[in-house]
C-alpha atoms as a PDB file:
ATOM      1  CA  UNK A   1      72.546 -31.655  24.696  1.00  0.00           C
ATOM      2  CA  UNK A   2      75.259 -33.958  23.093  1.00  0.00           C
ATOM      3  CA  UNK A   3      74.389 -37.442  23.526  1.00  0.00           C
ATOM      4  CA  UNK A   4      76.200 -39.817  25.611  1.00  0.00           C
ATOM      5  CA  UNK A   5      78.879 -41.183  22.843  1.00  0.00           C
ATOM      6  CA  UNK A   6      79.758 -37.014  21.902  1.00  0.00           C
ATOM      7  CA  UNK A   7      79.935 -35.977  25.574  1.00  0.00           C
ATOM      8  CA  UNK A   8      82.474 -39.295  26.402  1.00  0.00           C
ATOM      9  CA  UNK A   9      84.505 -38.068  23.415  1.00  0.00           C
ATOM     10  CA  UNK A  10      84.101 -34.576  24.463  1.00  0.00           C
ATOM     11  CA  UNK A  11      85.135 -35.130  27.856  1.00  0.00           C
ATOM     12  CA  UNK A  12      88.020 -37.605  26.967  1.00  0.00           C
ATOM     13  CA  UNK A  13      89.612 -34.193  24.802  1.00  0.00           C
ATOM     14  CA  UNK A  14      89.023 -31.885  27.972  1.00  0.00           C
ATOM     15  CA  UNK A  15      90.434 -34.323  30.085  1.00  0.00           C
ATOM     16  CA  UNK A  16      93.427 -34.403  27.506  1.00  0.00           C
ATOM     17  CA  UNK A  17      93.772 -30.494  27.893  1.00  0.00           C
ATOM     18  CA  UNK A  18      95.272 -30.802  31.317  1.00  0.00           C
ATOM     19  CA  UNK A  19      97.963 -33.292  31.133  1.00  0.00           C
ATOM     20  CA  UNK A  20      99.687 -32.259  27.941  1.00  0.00           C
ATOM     21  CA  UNK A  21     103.566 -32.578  26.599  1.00  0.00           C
ATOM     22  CA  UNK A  22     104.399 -28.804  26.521  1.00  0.00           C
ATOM     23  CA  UNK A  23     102.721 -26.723  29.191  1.00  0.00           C
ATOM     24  CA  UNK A  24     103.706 -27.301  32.837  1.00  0.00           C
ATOM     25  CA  UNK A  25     100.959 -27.495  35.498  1.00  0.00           C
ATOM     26  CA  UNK A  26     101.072 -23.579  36.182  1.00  0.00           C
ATOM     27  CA  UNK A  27     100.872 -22.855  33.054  1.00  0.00           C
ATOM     28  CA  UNK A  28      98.126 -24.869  32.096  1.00  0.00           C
ATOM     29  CA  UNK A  29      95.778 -23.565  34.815  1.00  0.00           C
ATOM     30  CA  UNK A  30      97.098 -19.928  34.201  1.00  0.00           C
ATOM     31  CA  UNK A  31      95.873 -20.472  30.474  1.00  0.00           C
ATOM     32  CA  UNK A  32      92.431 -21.879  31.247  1.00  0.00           C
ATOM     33  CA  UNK A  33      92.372 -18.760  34.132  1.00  0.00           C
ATOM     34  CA  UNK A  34      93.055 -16.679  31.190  1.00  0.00           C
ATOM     35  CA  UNK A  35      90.550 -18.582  28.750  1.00  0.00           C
ATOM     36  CA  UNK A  36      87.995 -18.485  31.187  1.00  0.00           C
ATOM     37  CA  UNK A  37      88.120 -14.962  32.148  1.00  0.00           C
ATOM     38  CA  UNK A  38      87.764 -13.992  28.316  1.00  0.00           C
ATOM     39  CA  UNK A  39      85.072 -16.091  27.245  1.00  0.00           C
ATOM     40  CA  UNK A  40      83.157 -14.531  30.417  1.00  0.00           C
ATOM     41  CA  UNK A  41      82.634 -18.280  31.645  1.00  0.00           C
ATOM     42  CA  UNK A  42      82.046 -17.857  35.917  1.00  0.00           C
ATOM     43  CA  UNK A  43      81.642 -21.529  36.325  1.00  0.00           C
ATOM     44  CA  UNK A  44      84.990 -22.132  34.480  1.00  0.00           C
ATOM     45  CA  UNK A  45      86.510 -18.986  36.322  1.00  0.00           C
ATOM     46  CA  UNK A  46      85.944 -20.715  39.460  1.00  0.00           C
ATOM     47  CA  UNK A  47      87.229 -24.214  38.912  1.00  0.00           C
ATOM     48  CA  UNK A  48      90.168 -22.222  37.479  1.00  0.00           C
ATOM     49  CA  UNK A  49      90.753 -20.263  40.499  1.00  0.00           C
ATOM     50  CA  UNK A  50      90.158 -23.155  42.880  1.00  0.00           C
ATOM     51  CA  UNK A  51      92.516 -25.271  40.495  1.00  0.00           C
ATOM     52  CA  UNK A  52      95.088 -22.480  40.911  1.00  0.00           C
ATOM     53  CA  UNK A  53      94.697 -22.551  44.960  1.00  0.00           C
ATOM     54  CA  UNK A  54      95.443 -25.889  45.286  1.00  0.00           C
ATOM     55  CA  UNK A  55      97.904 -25.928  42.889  1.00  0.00           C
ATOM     56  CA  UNK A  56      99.542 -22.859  44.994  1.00  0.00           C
ATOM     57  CA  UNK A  57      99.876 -20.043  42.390  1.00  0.00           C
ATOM     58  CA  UNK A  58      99.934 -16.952  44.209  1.00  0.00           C
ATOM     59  CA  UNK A  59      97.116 -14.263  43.999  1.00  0.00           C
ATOM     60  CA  UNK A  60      99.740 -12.122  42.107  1.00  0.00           C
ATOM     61  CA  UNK A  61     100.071 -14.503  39.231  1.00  0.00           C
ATOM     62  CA  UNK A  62      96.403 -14.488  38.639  1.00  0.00           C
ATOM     63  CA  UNK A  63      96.073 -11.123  39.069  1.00  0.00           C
ATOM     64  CA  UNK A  64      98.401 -10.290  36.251  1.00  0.00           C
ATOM     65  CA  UNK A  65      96.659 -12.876  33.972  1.00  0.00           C
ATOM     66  CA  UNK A  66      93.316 -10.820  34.457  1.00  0.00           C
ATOM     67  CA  UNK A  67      95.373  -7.484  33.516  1.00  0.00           C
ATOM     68  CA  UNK A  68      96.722  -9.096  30.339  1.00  0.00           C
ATOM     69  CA  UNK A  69      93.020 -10.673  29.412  1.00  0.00           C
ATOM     70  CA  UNK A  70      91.877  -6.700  30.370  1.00  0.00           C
ATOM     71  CA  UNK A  71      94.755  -5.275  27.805  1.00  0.00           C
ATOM     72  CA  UNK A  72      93.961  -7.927  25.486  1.00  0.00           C
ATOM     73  CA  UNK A  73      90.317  -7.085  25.611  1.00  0.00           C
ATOM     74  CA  UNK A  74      91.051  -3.240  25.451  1.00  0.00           C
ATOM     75  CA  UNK A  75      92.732  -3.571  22.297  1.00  0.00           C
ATOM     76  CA  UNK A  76      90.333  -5.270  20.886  1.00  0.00           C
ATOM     77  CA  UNK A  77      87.509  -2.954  21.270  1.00  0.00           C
ATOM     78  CA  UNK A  78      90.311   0.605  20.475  1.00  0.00           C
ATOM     79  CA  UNK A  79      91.077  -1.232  16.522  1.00  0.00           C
ATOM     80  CA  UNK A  80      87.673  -2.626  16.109  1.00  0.00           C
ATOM     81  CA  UNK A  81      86.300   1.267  16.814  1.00  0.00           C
ATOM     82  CA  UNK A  82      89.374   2.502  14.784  1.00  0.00           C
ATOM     83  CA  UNK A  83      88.143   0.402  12.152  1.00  0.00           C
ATOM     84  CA  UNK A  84      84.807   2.142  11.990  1.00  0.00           C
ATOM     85  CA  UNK A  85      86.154   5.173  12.575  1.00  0.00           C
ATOM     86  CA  UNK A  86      88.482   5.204   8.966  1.00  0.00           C
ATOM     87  CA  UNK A  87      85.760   4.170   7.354  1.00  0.00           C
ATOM     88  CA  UNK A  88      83.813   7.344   8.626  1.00  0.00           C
END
């Protein structure tokens, strides 16, 4: 467990994350949808999704996040195999 003084800094950064200069509000939670759904995080998944809710993105938007974290994921695993495979 961080100790109190790392988790205030930590949590000051993370709080940082969602008000930034480049990345509207939608795009911010579509990201950290996106983040969440790779790192296989369900507790971040969820805030994510409920973030998105309230925030009104529609169902379709997050649906085509999780088919580009899917393709993403995909062709990770086809050139990591491919690797192993030339080396054969």
């Amino acid at each position: 467990m961080p100790n109190p003084e790392q988790q205030a800094l930590y949590d000051a950064f993370y709080r940082s994350t969602h008000h930034n200069q480049h990345l509207d509000q939608q795009t911010e939670l579509l990201v950290g949808f996106a983040a969440a759904i790779a790192l296989d995080c369900q507790p971040c998944s969820r805030y994510y999704l409920n973030q998105a809710k309230q925030a009104g993105l529609a169902k379709e938007q997050l649906a085509e996040v999780q088919a580009k974290v899917m393709a993403v994921a995909a062709g990770q695993k086809r050139l990591q195999s491919q690797a192993l495979l030339d080396n054969y």
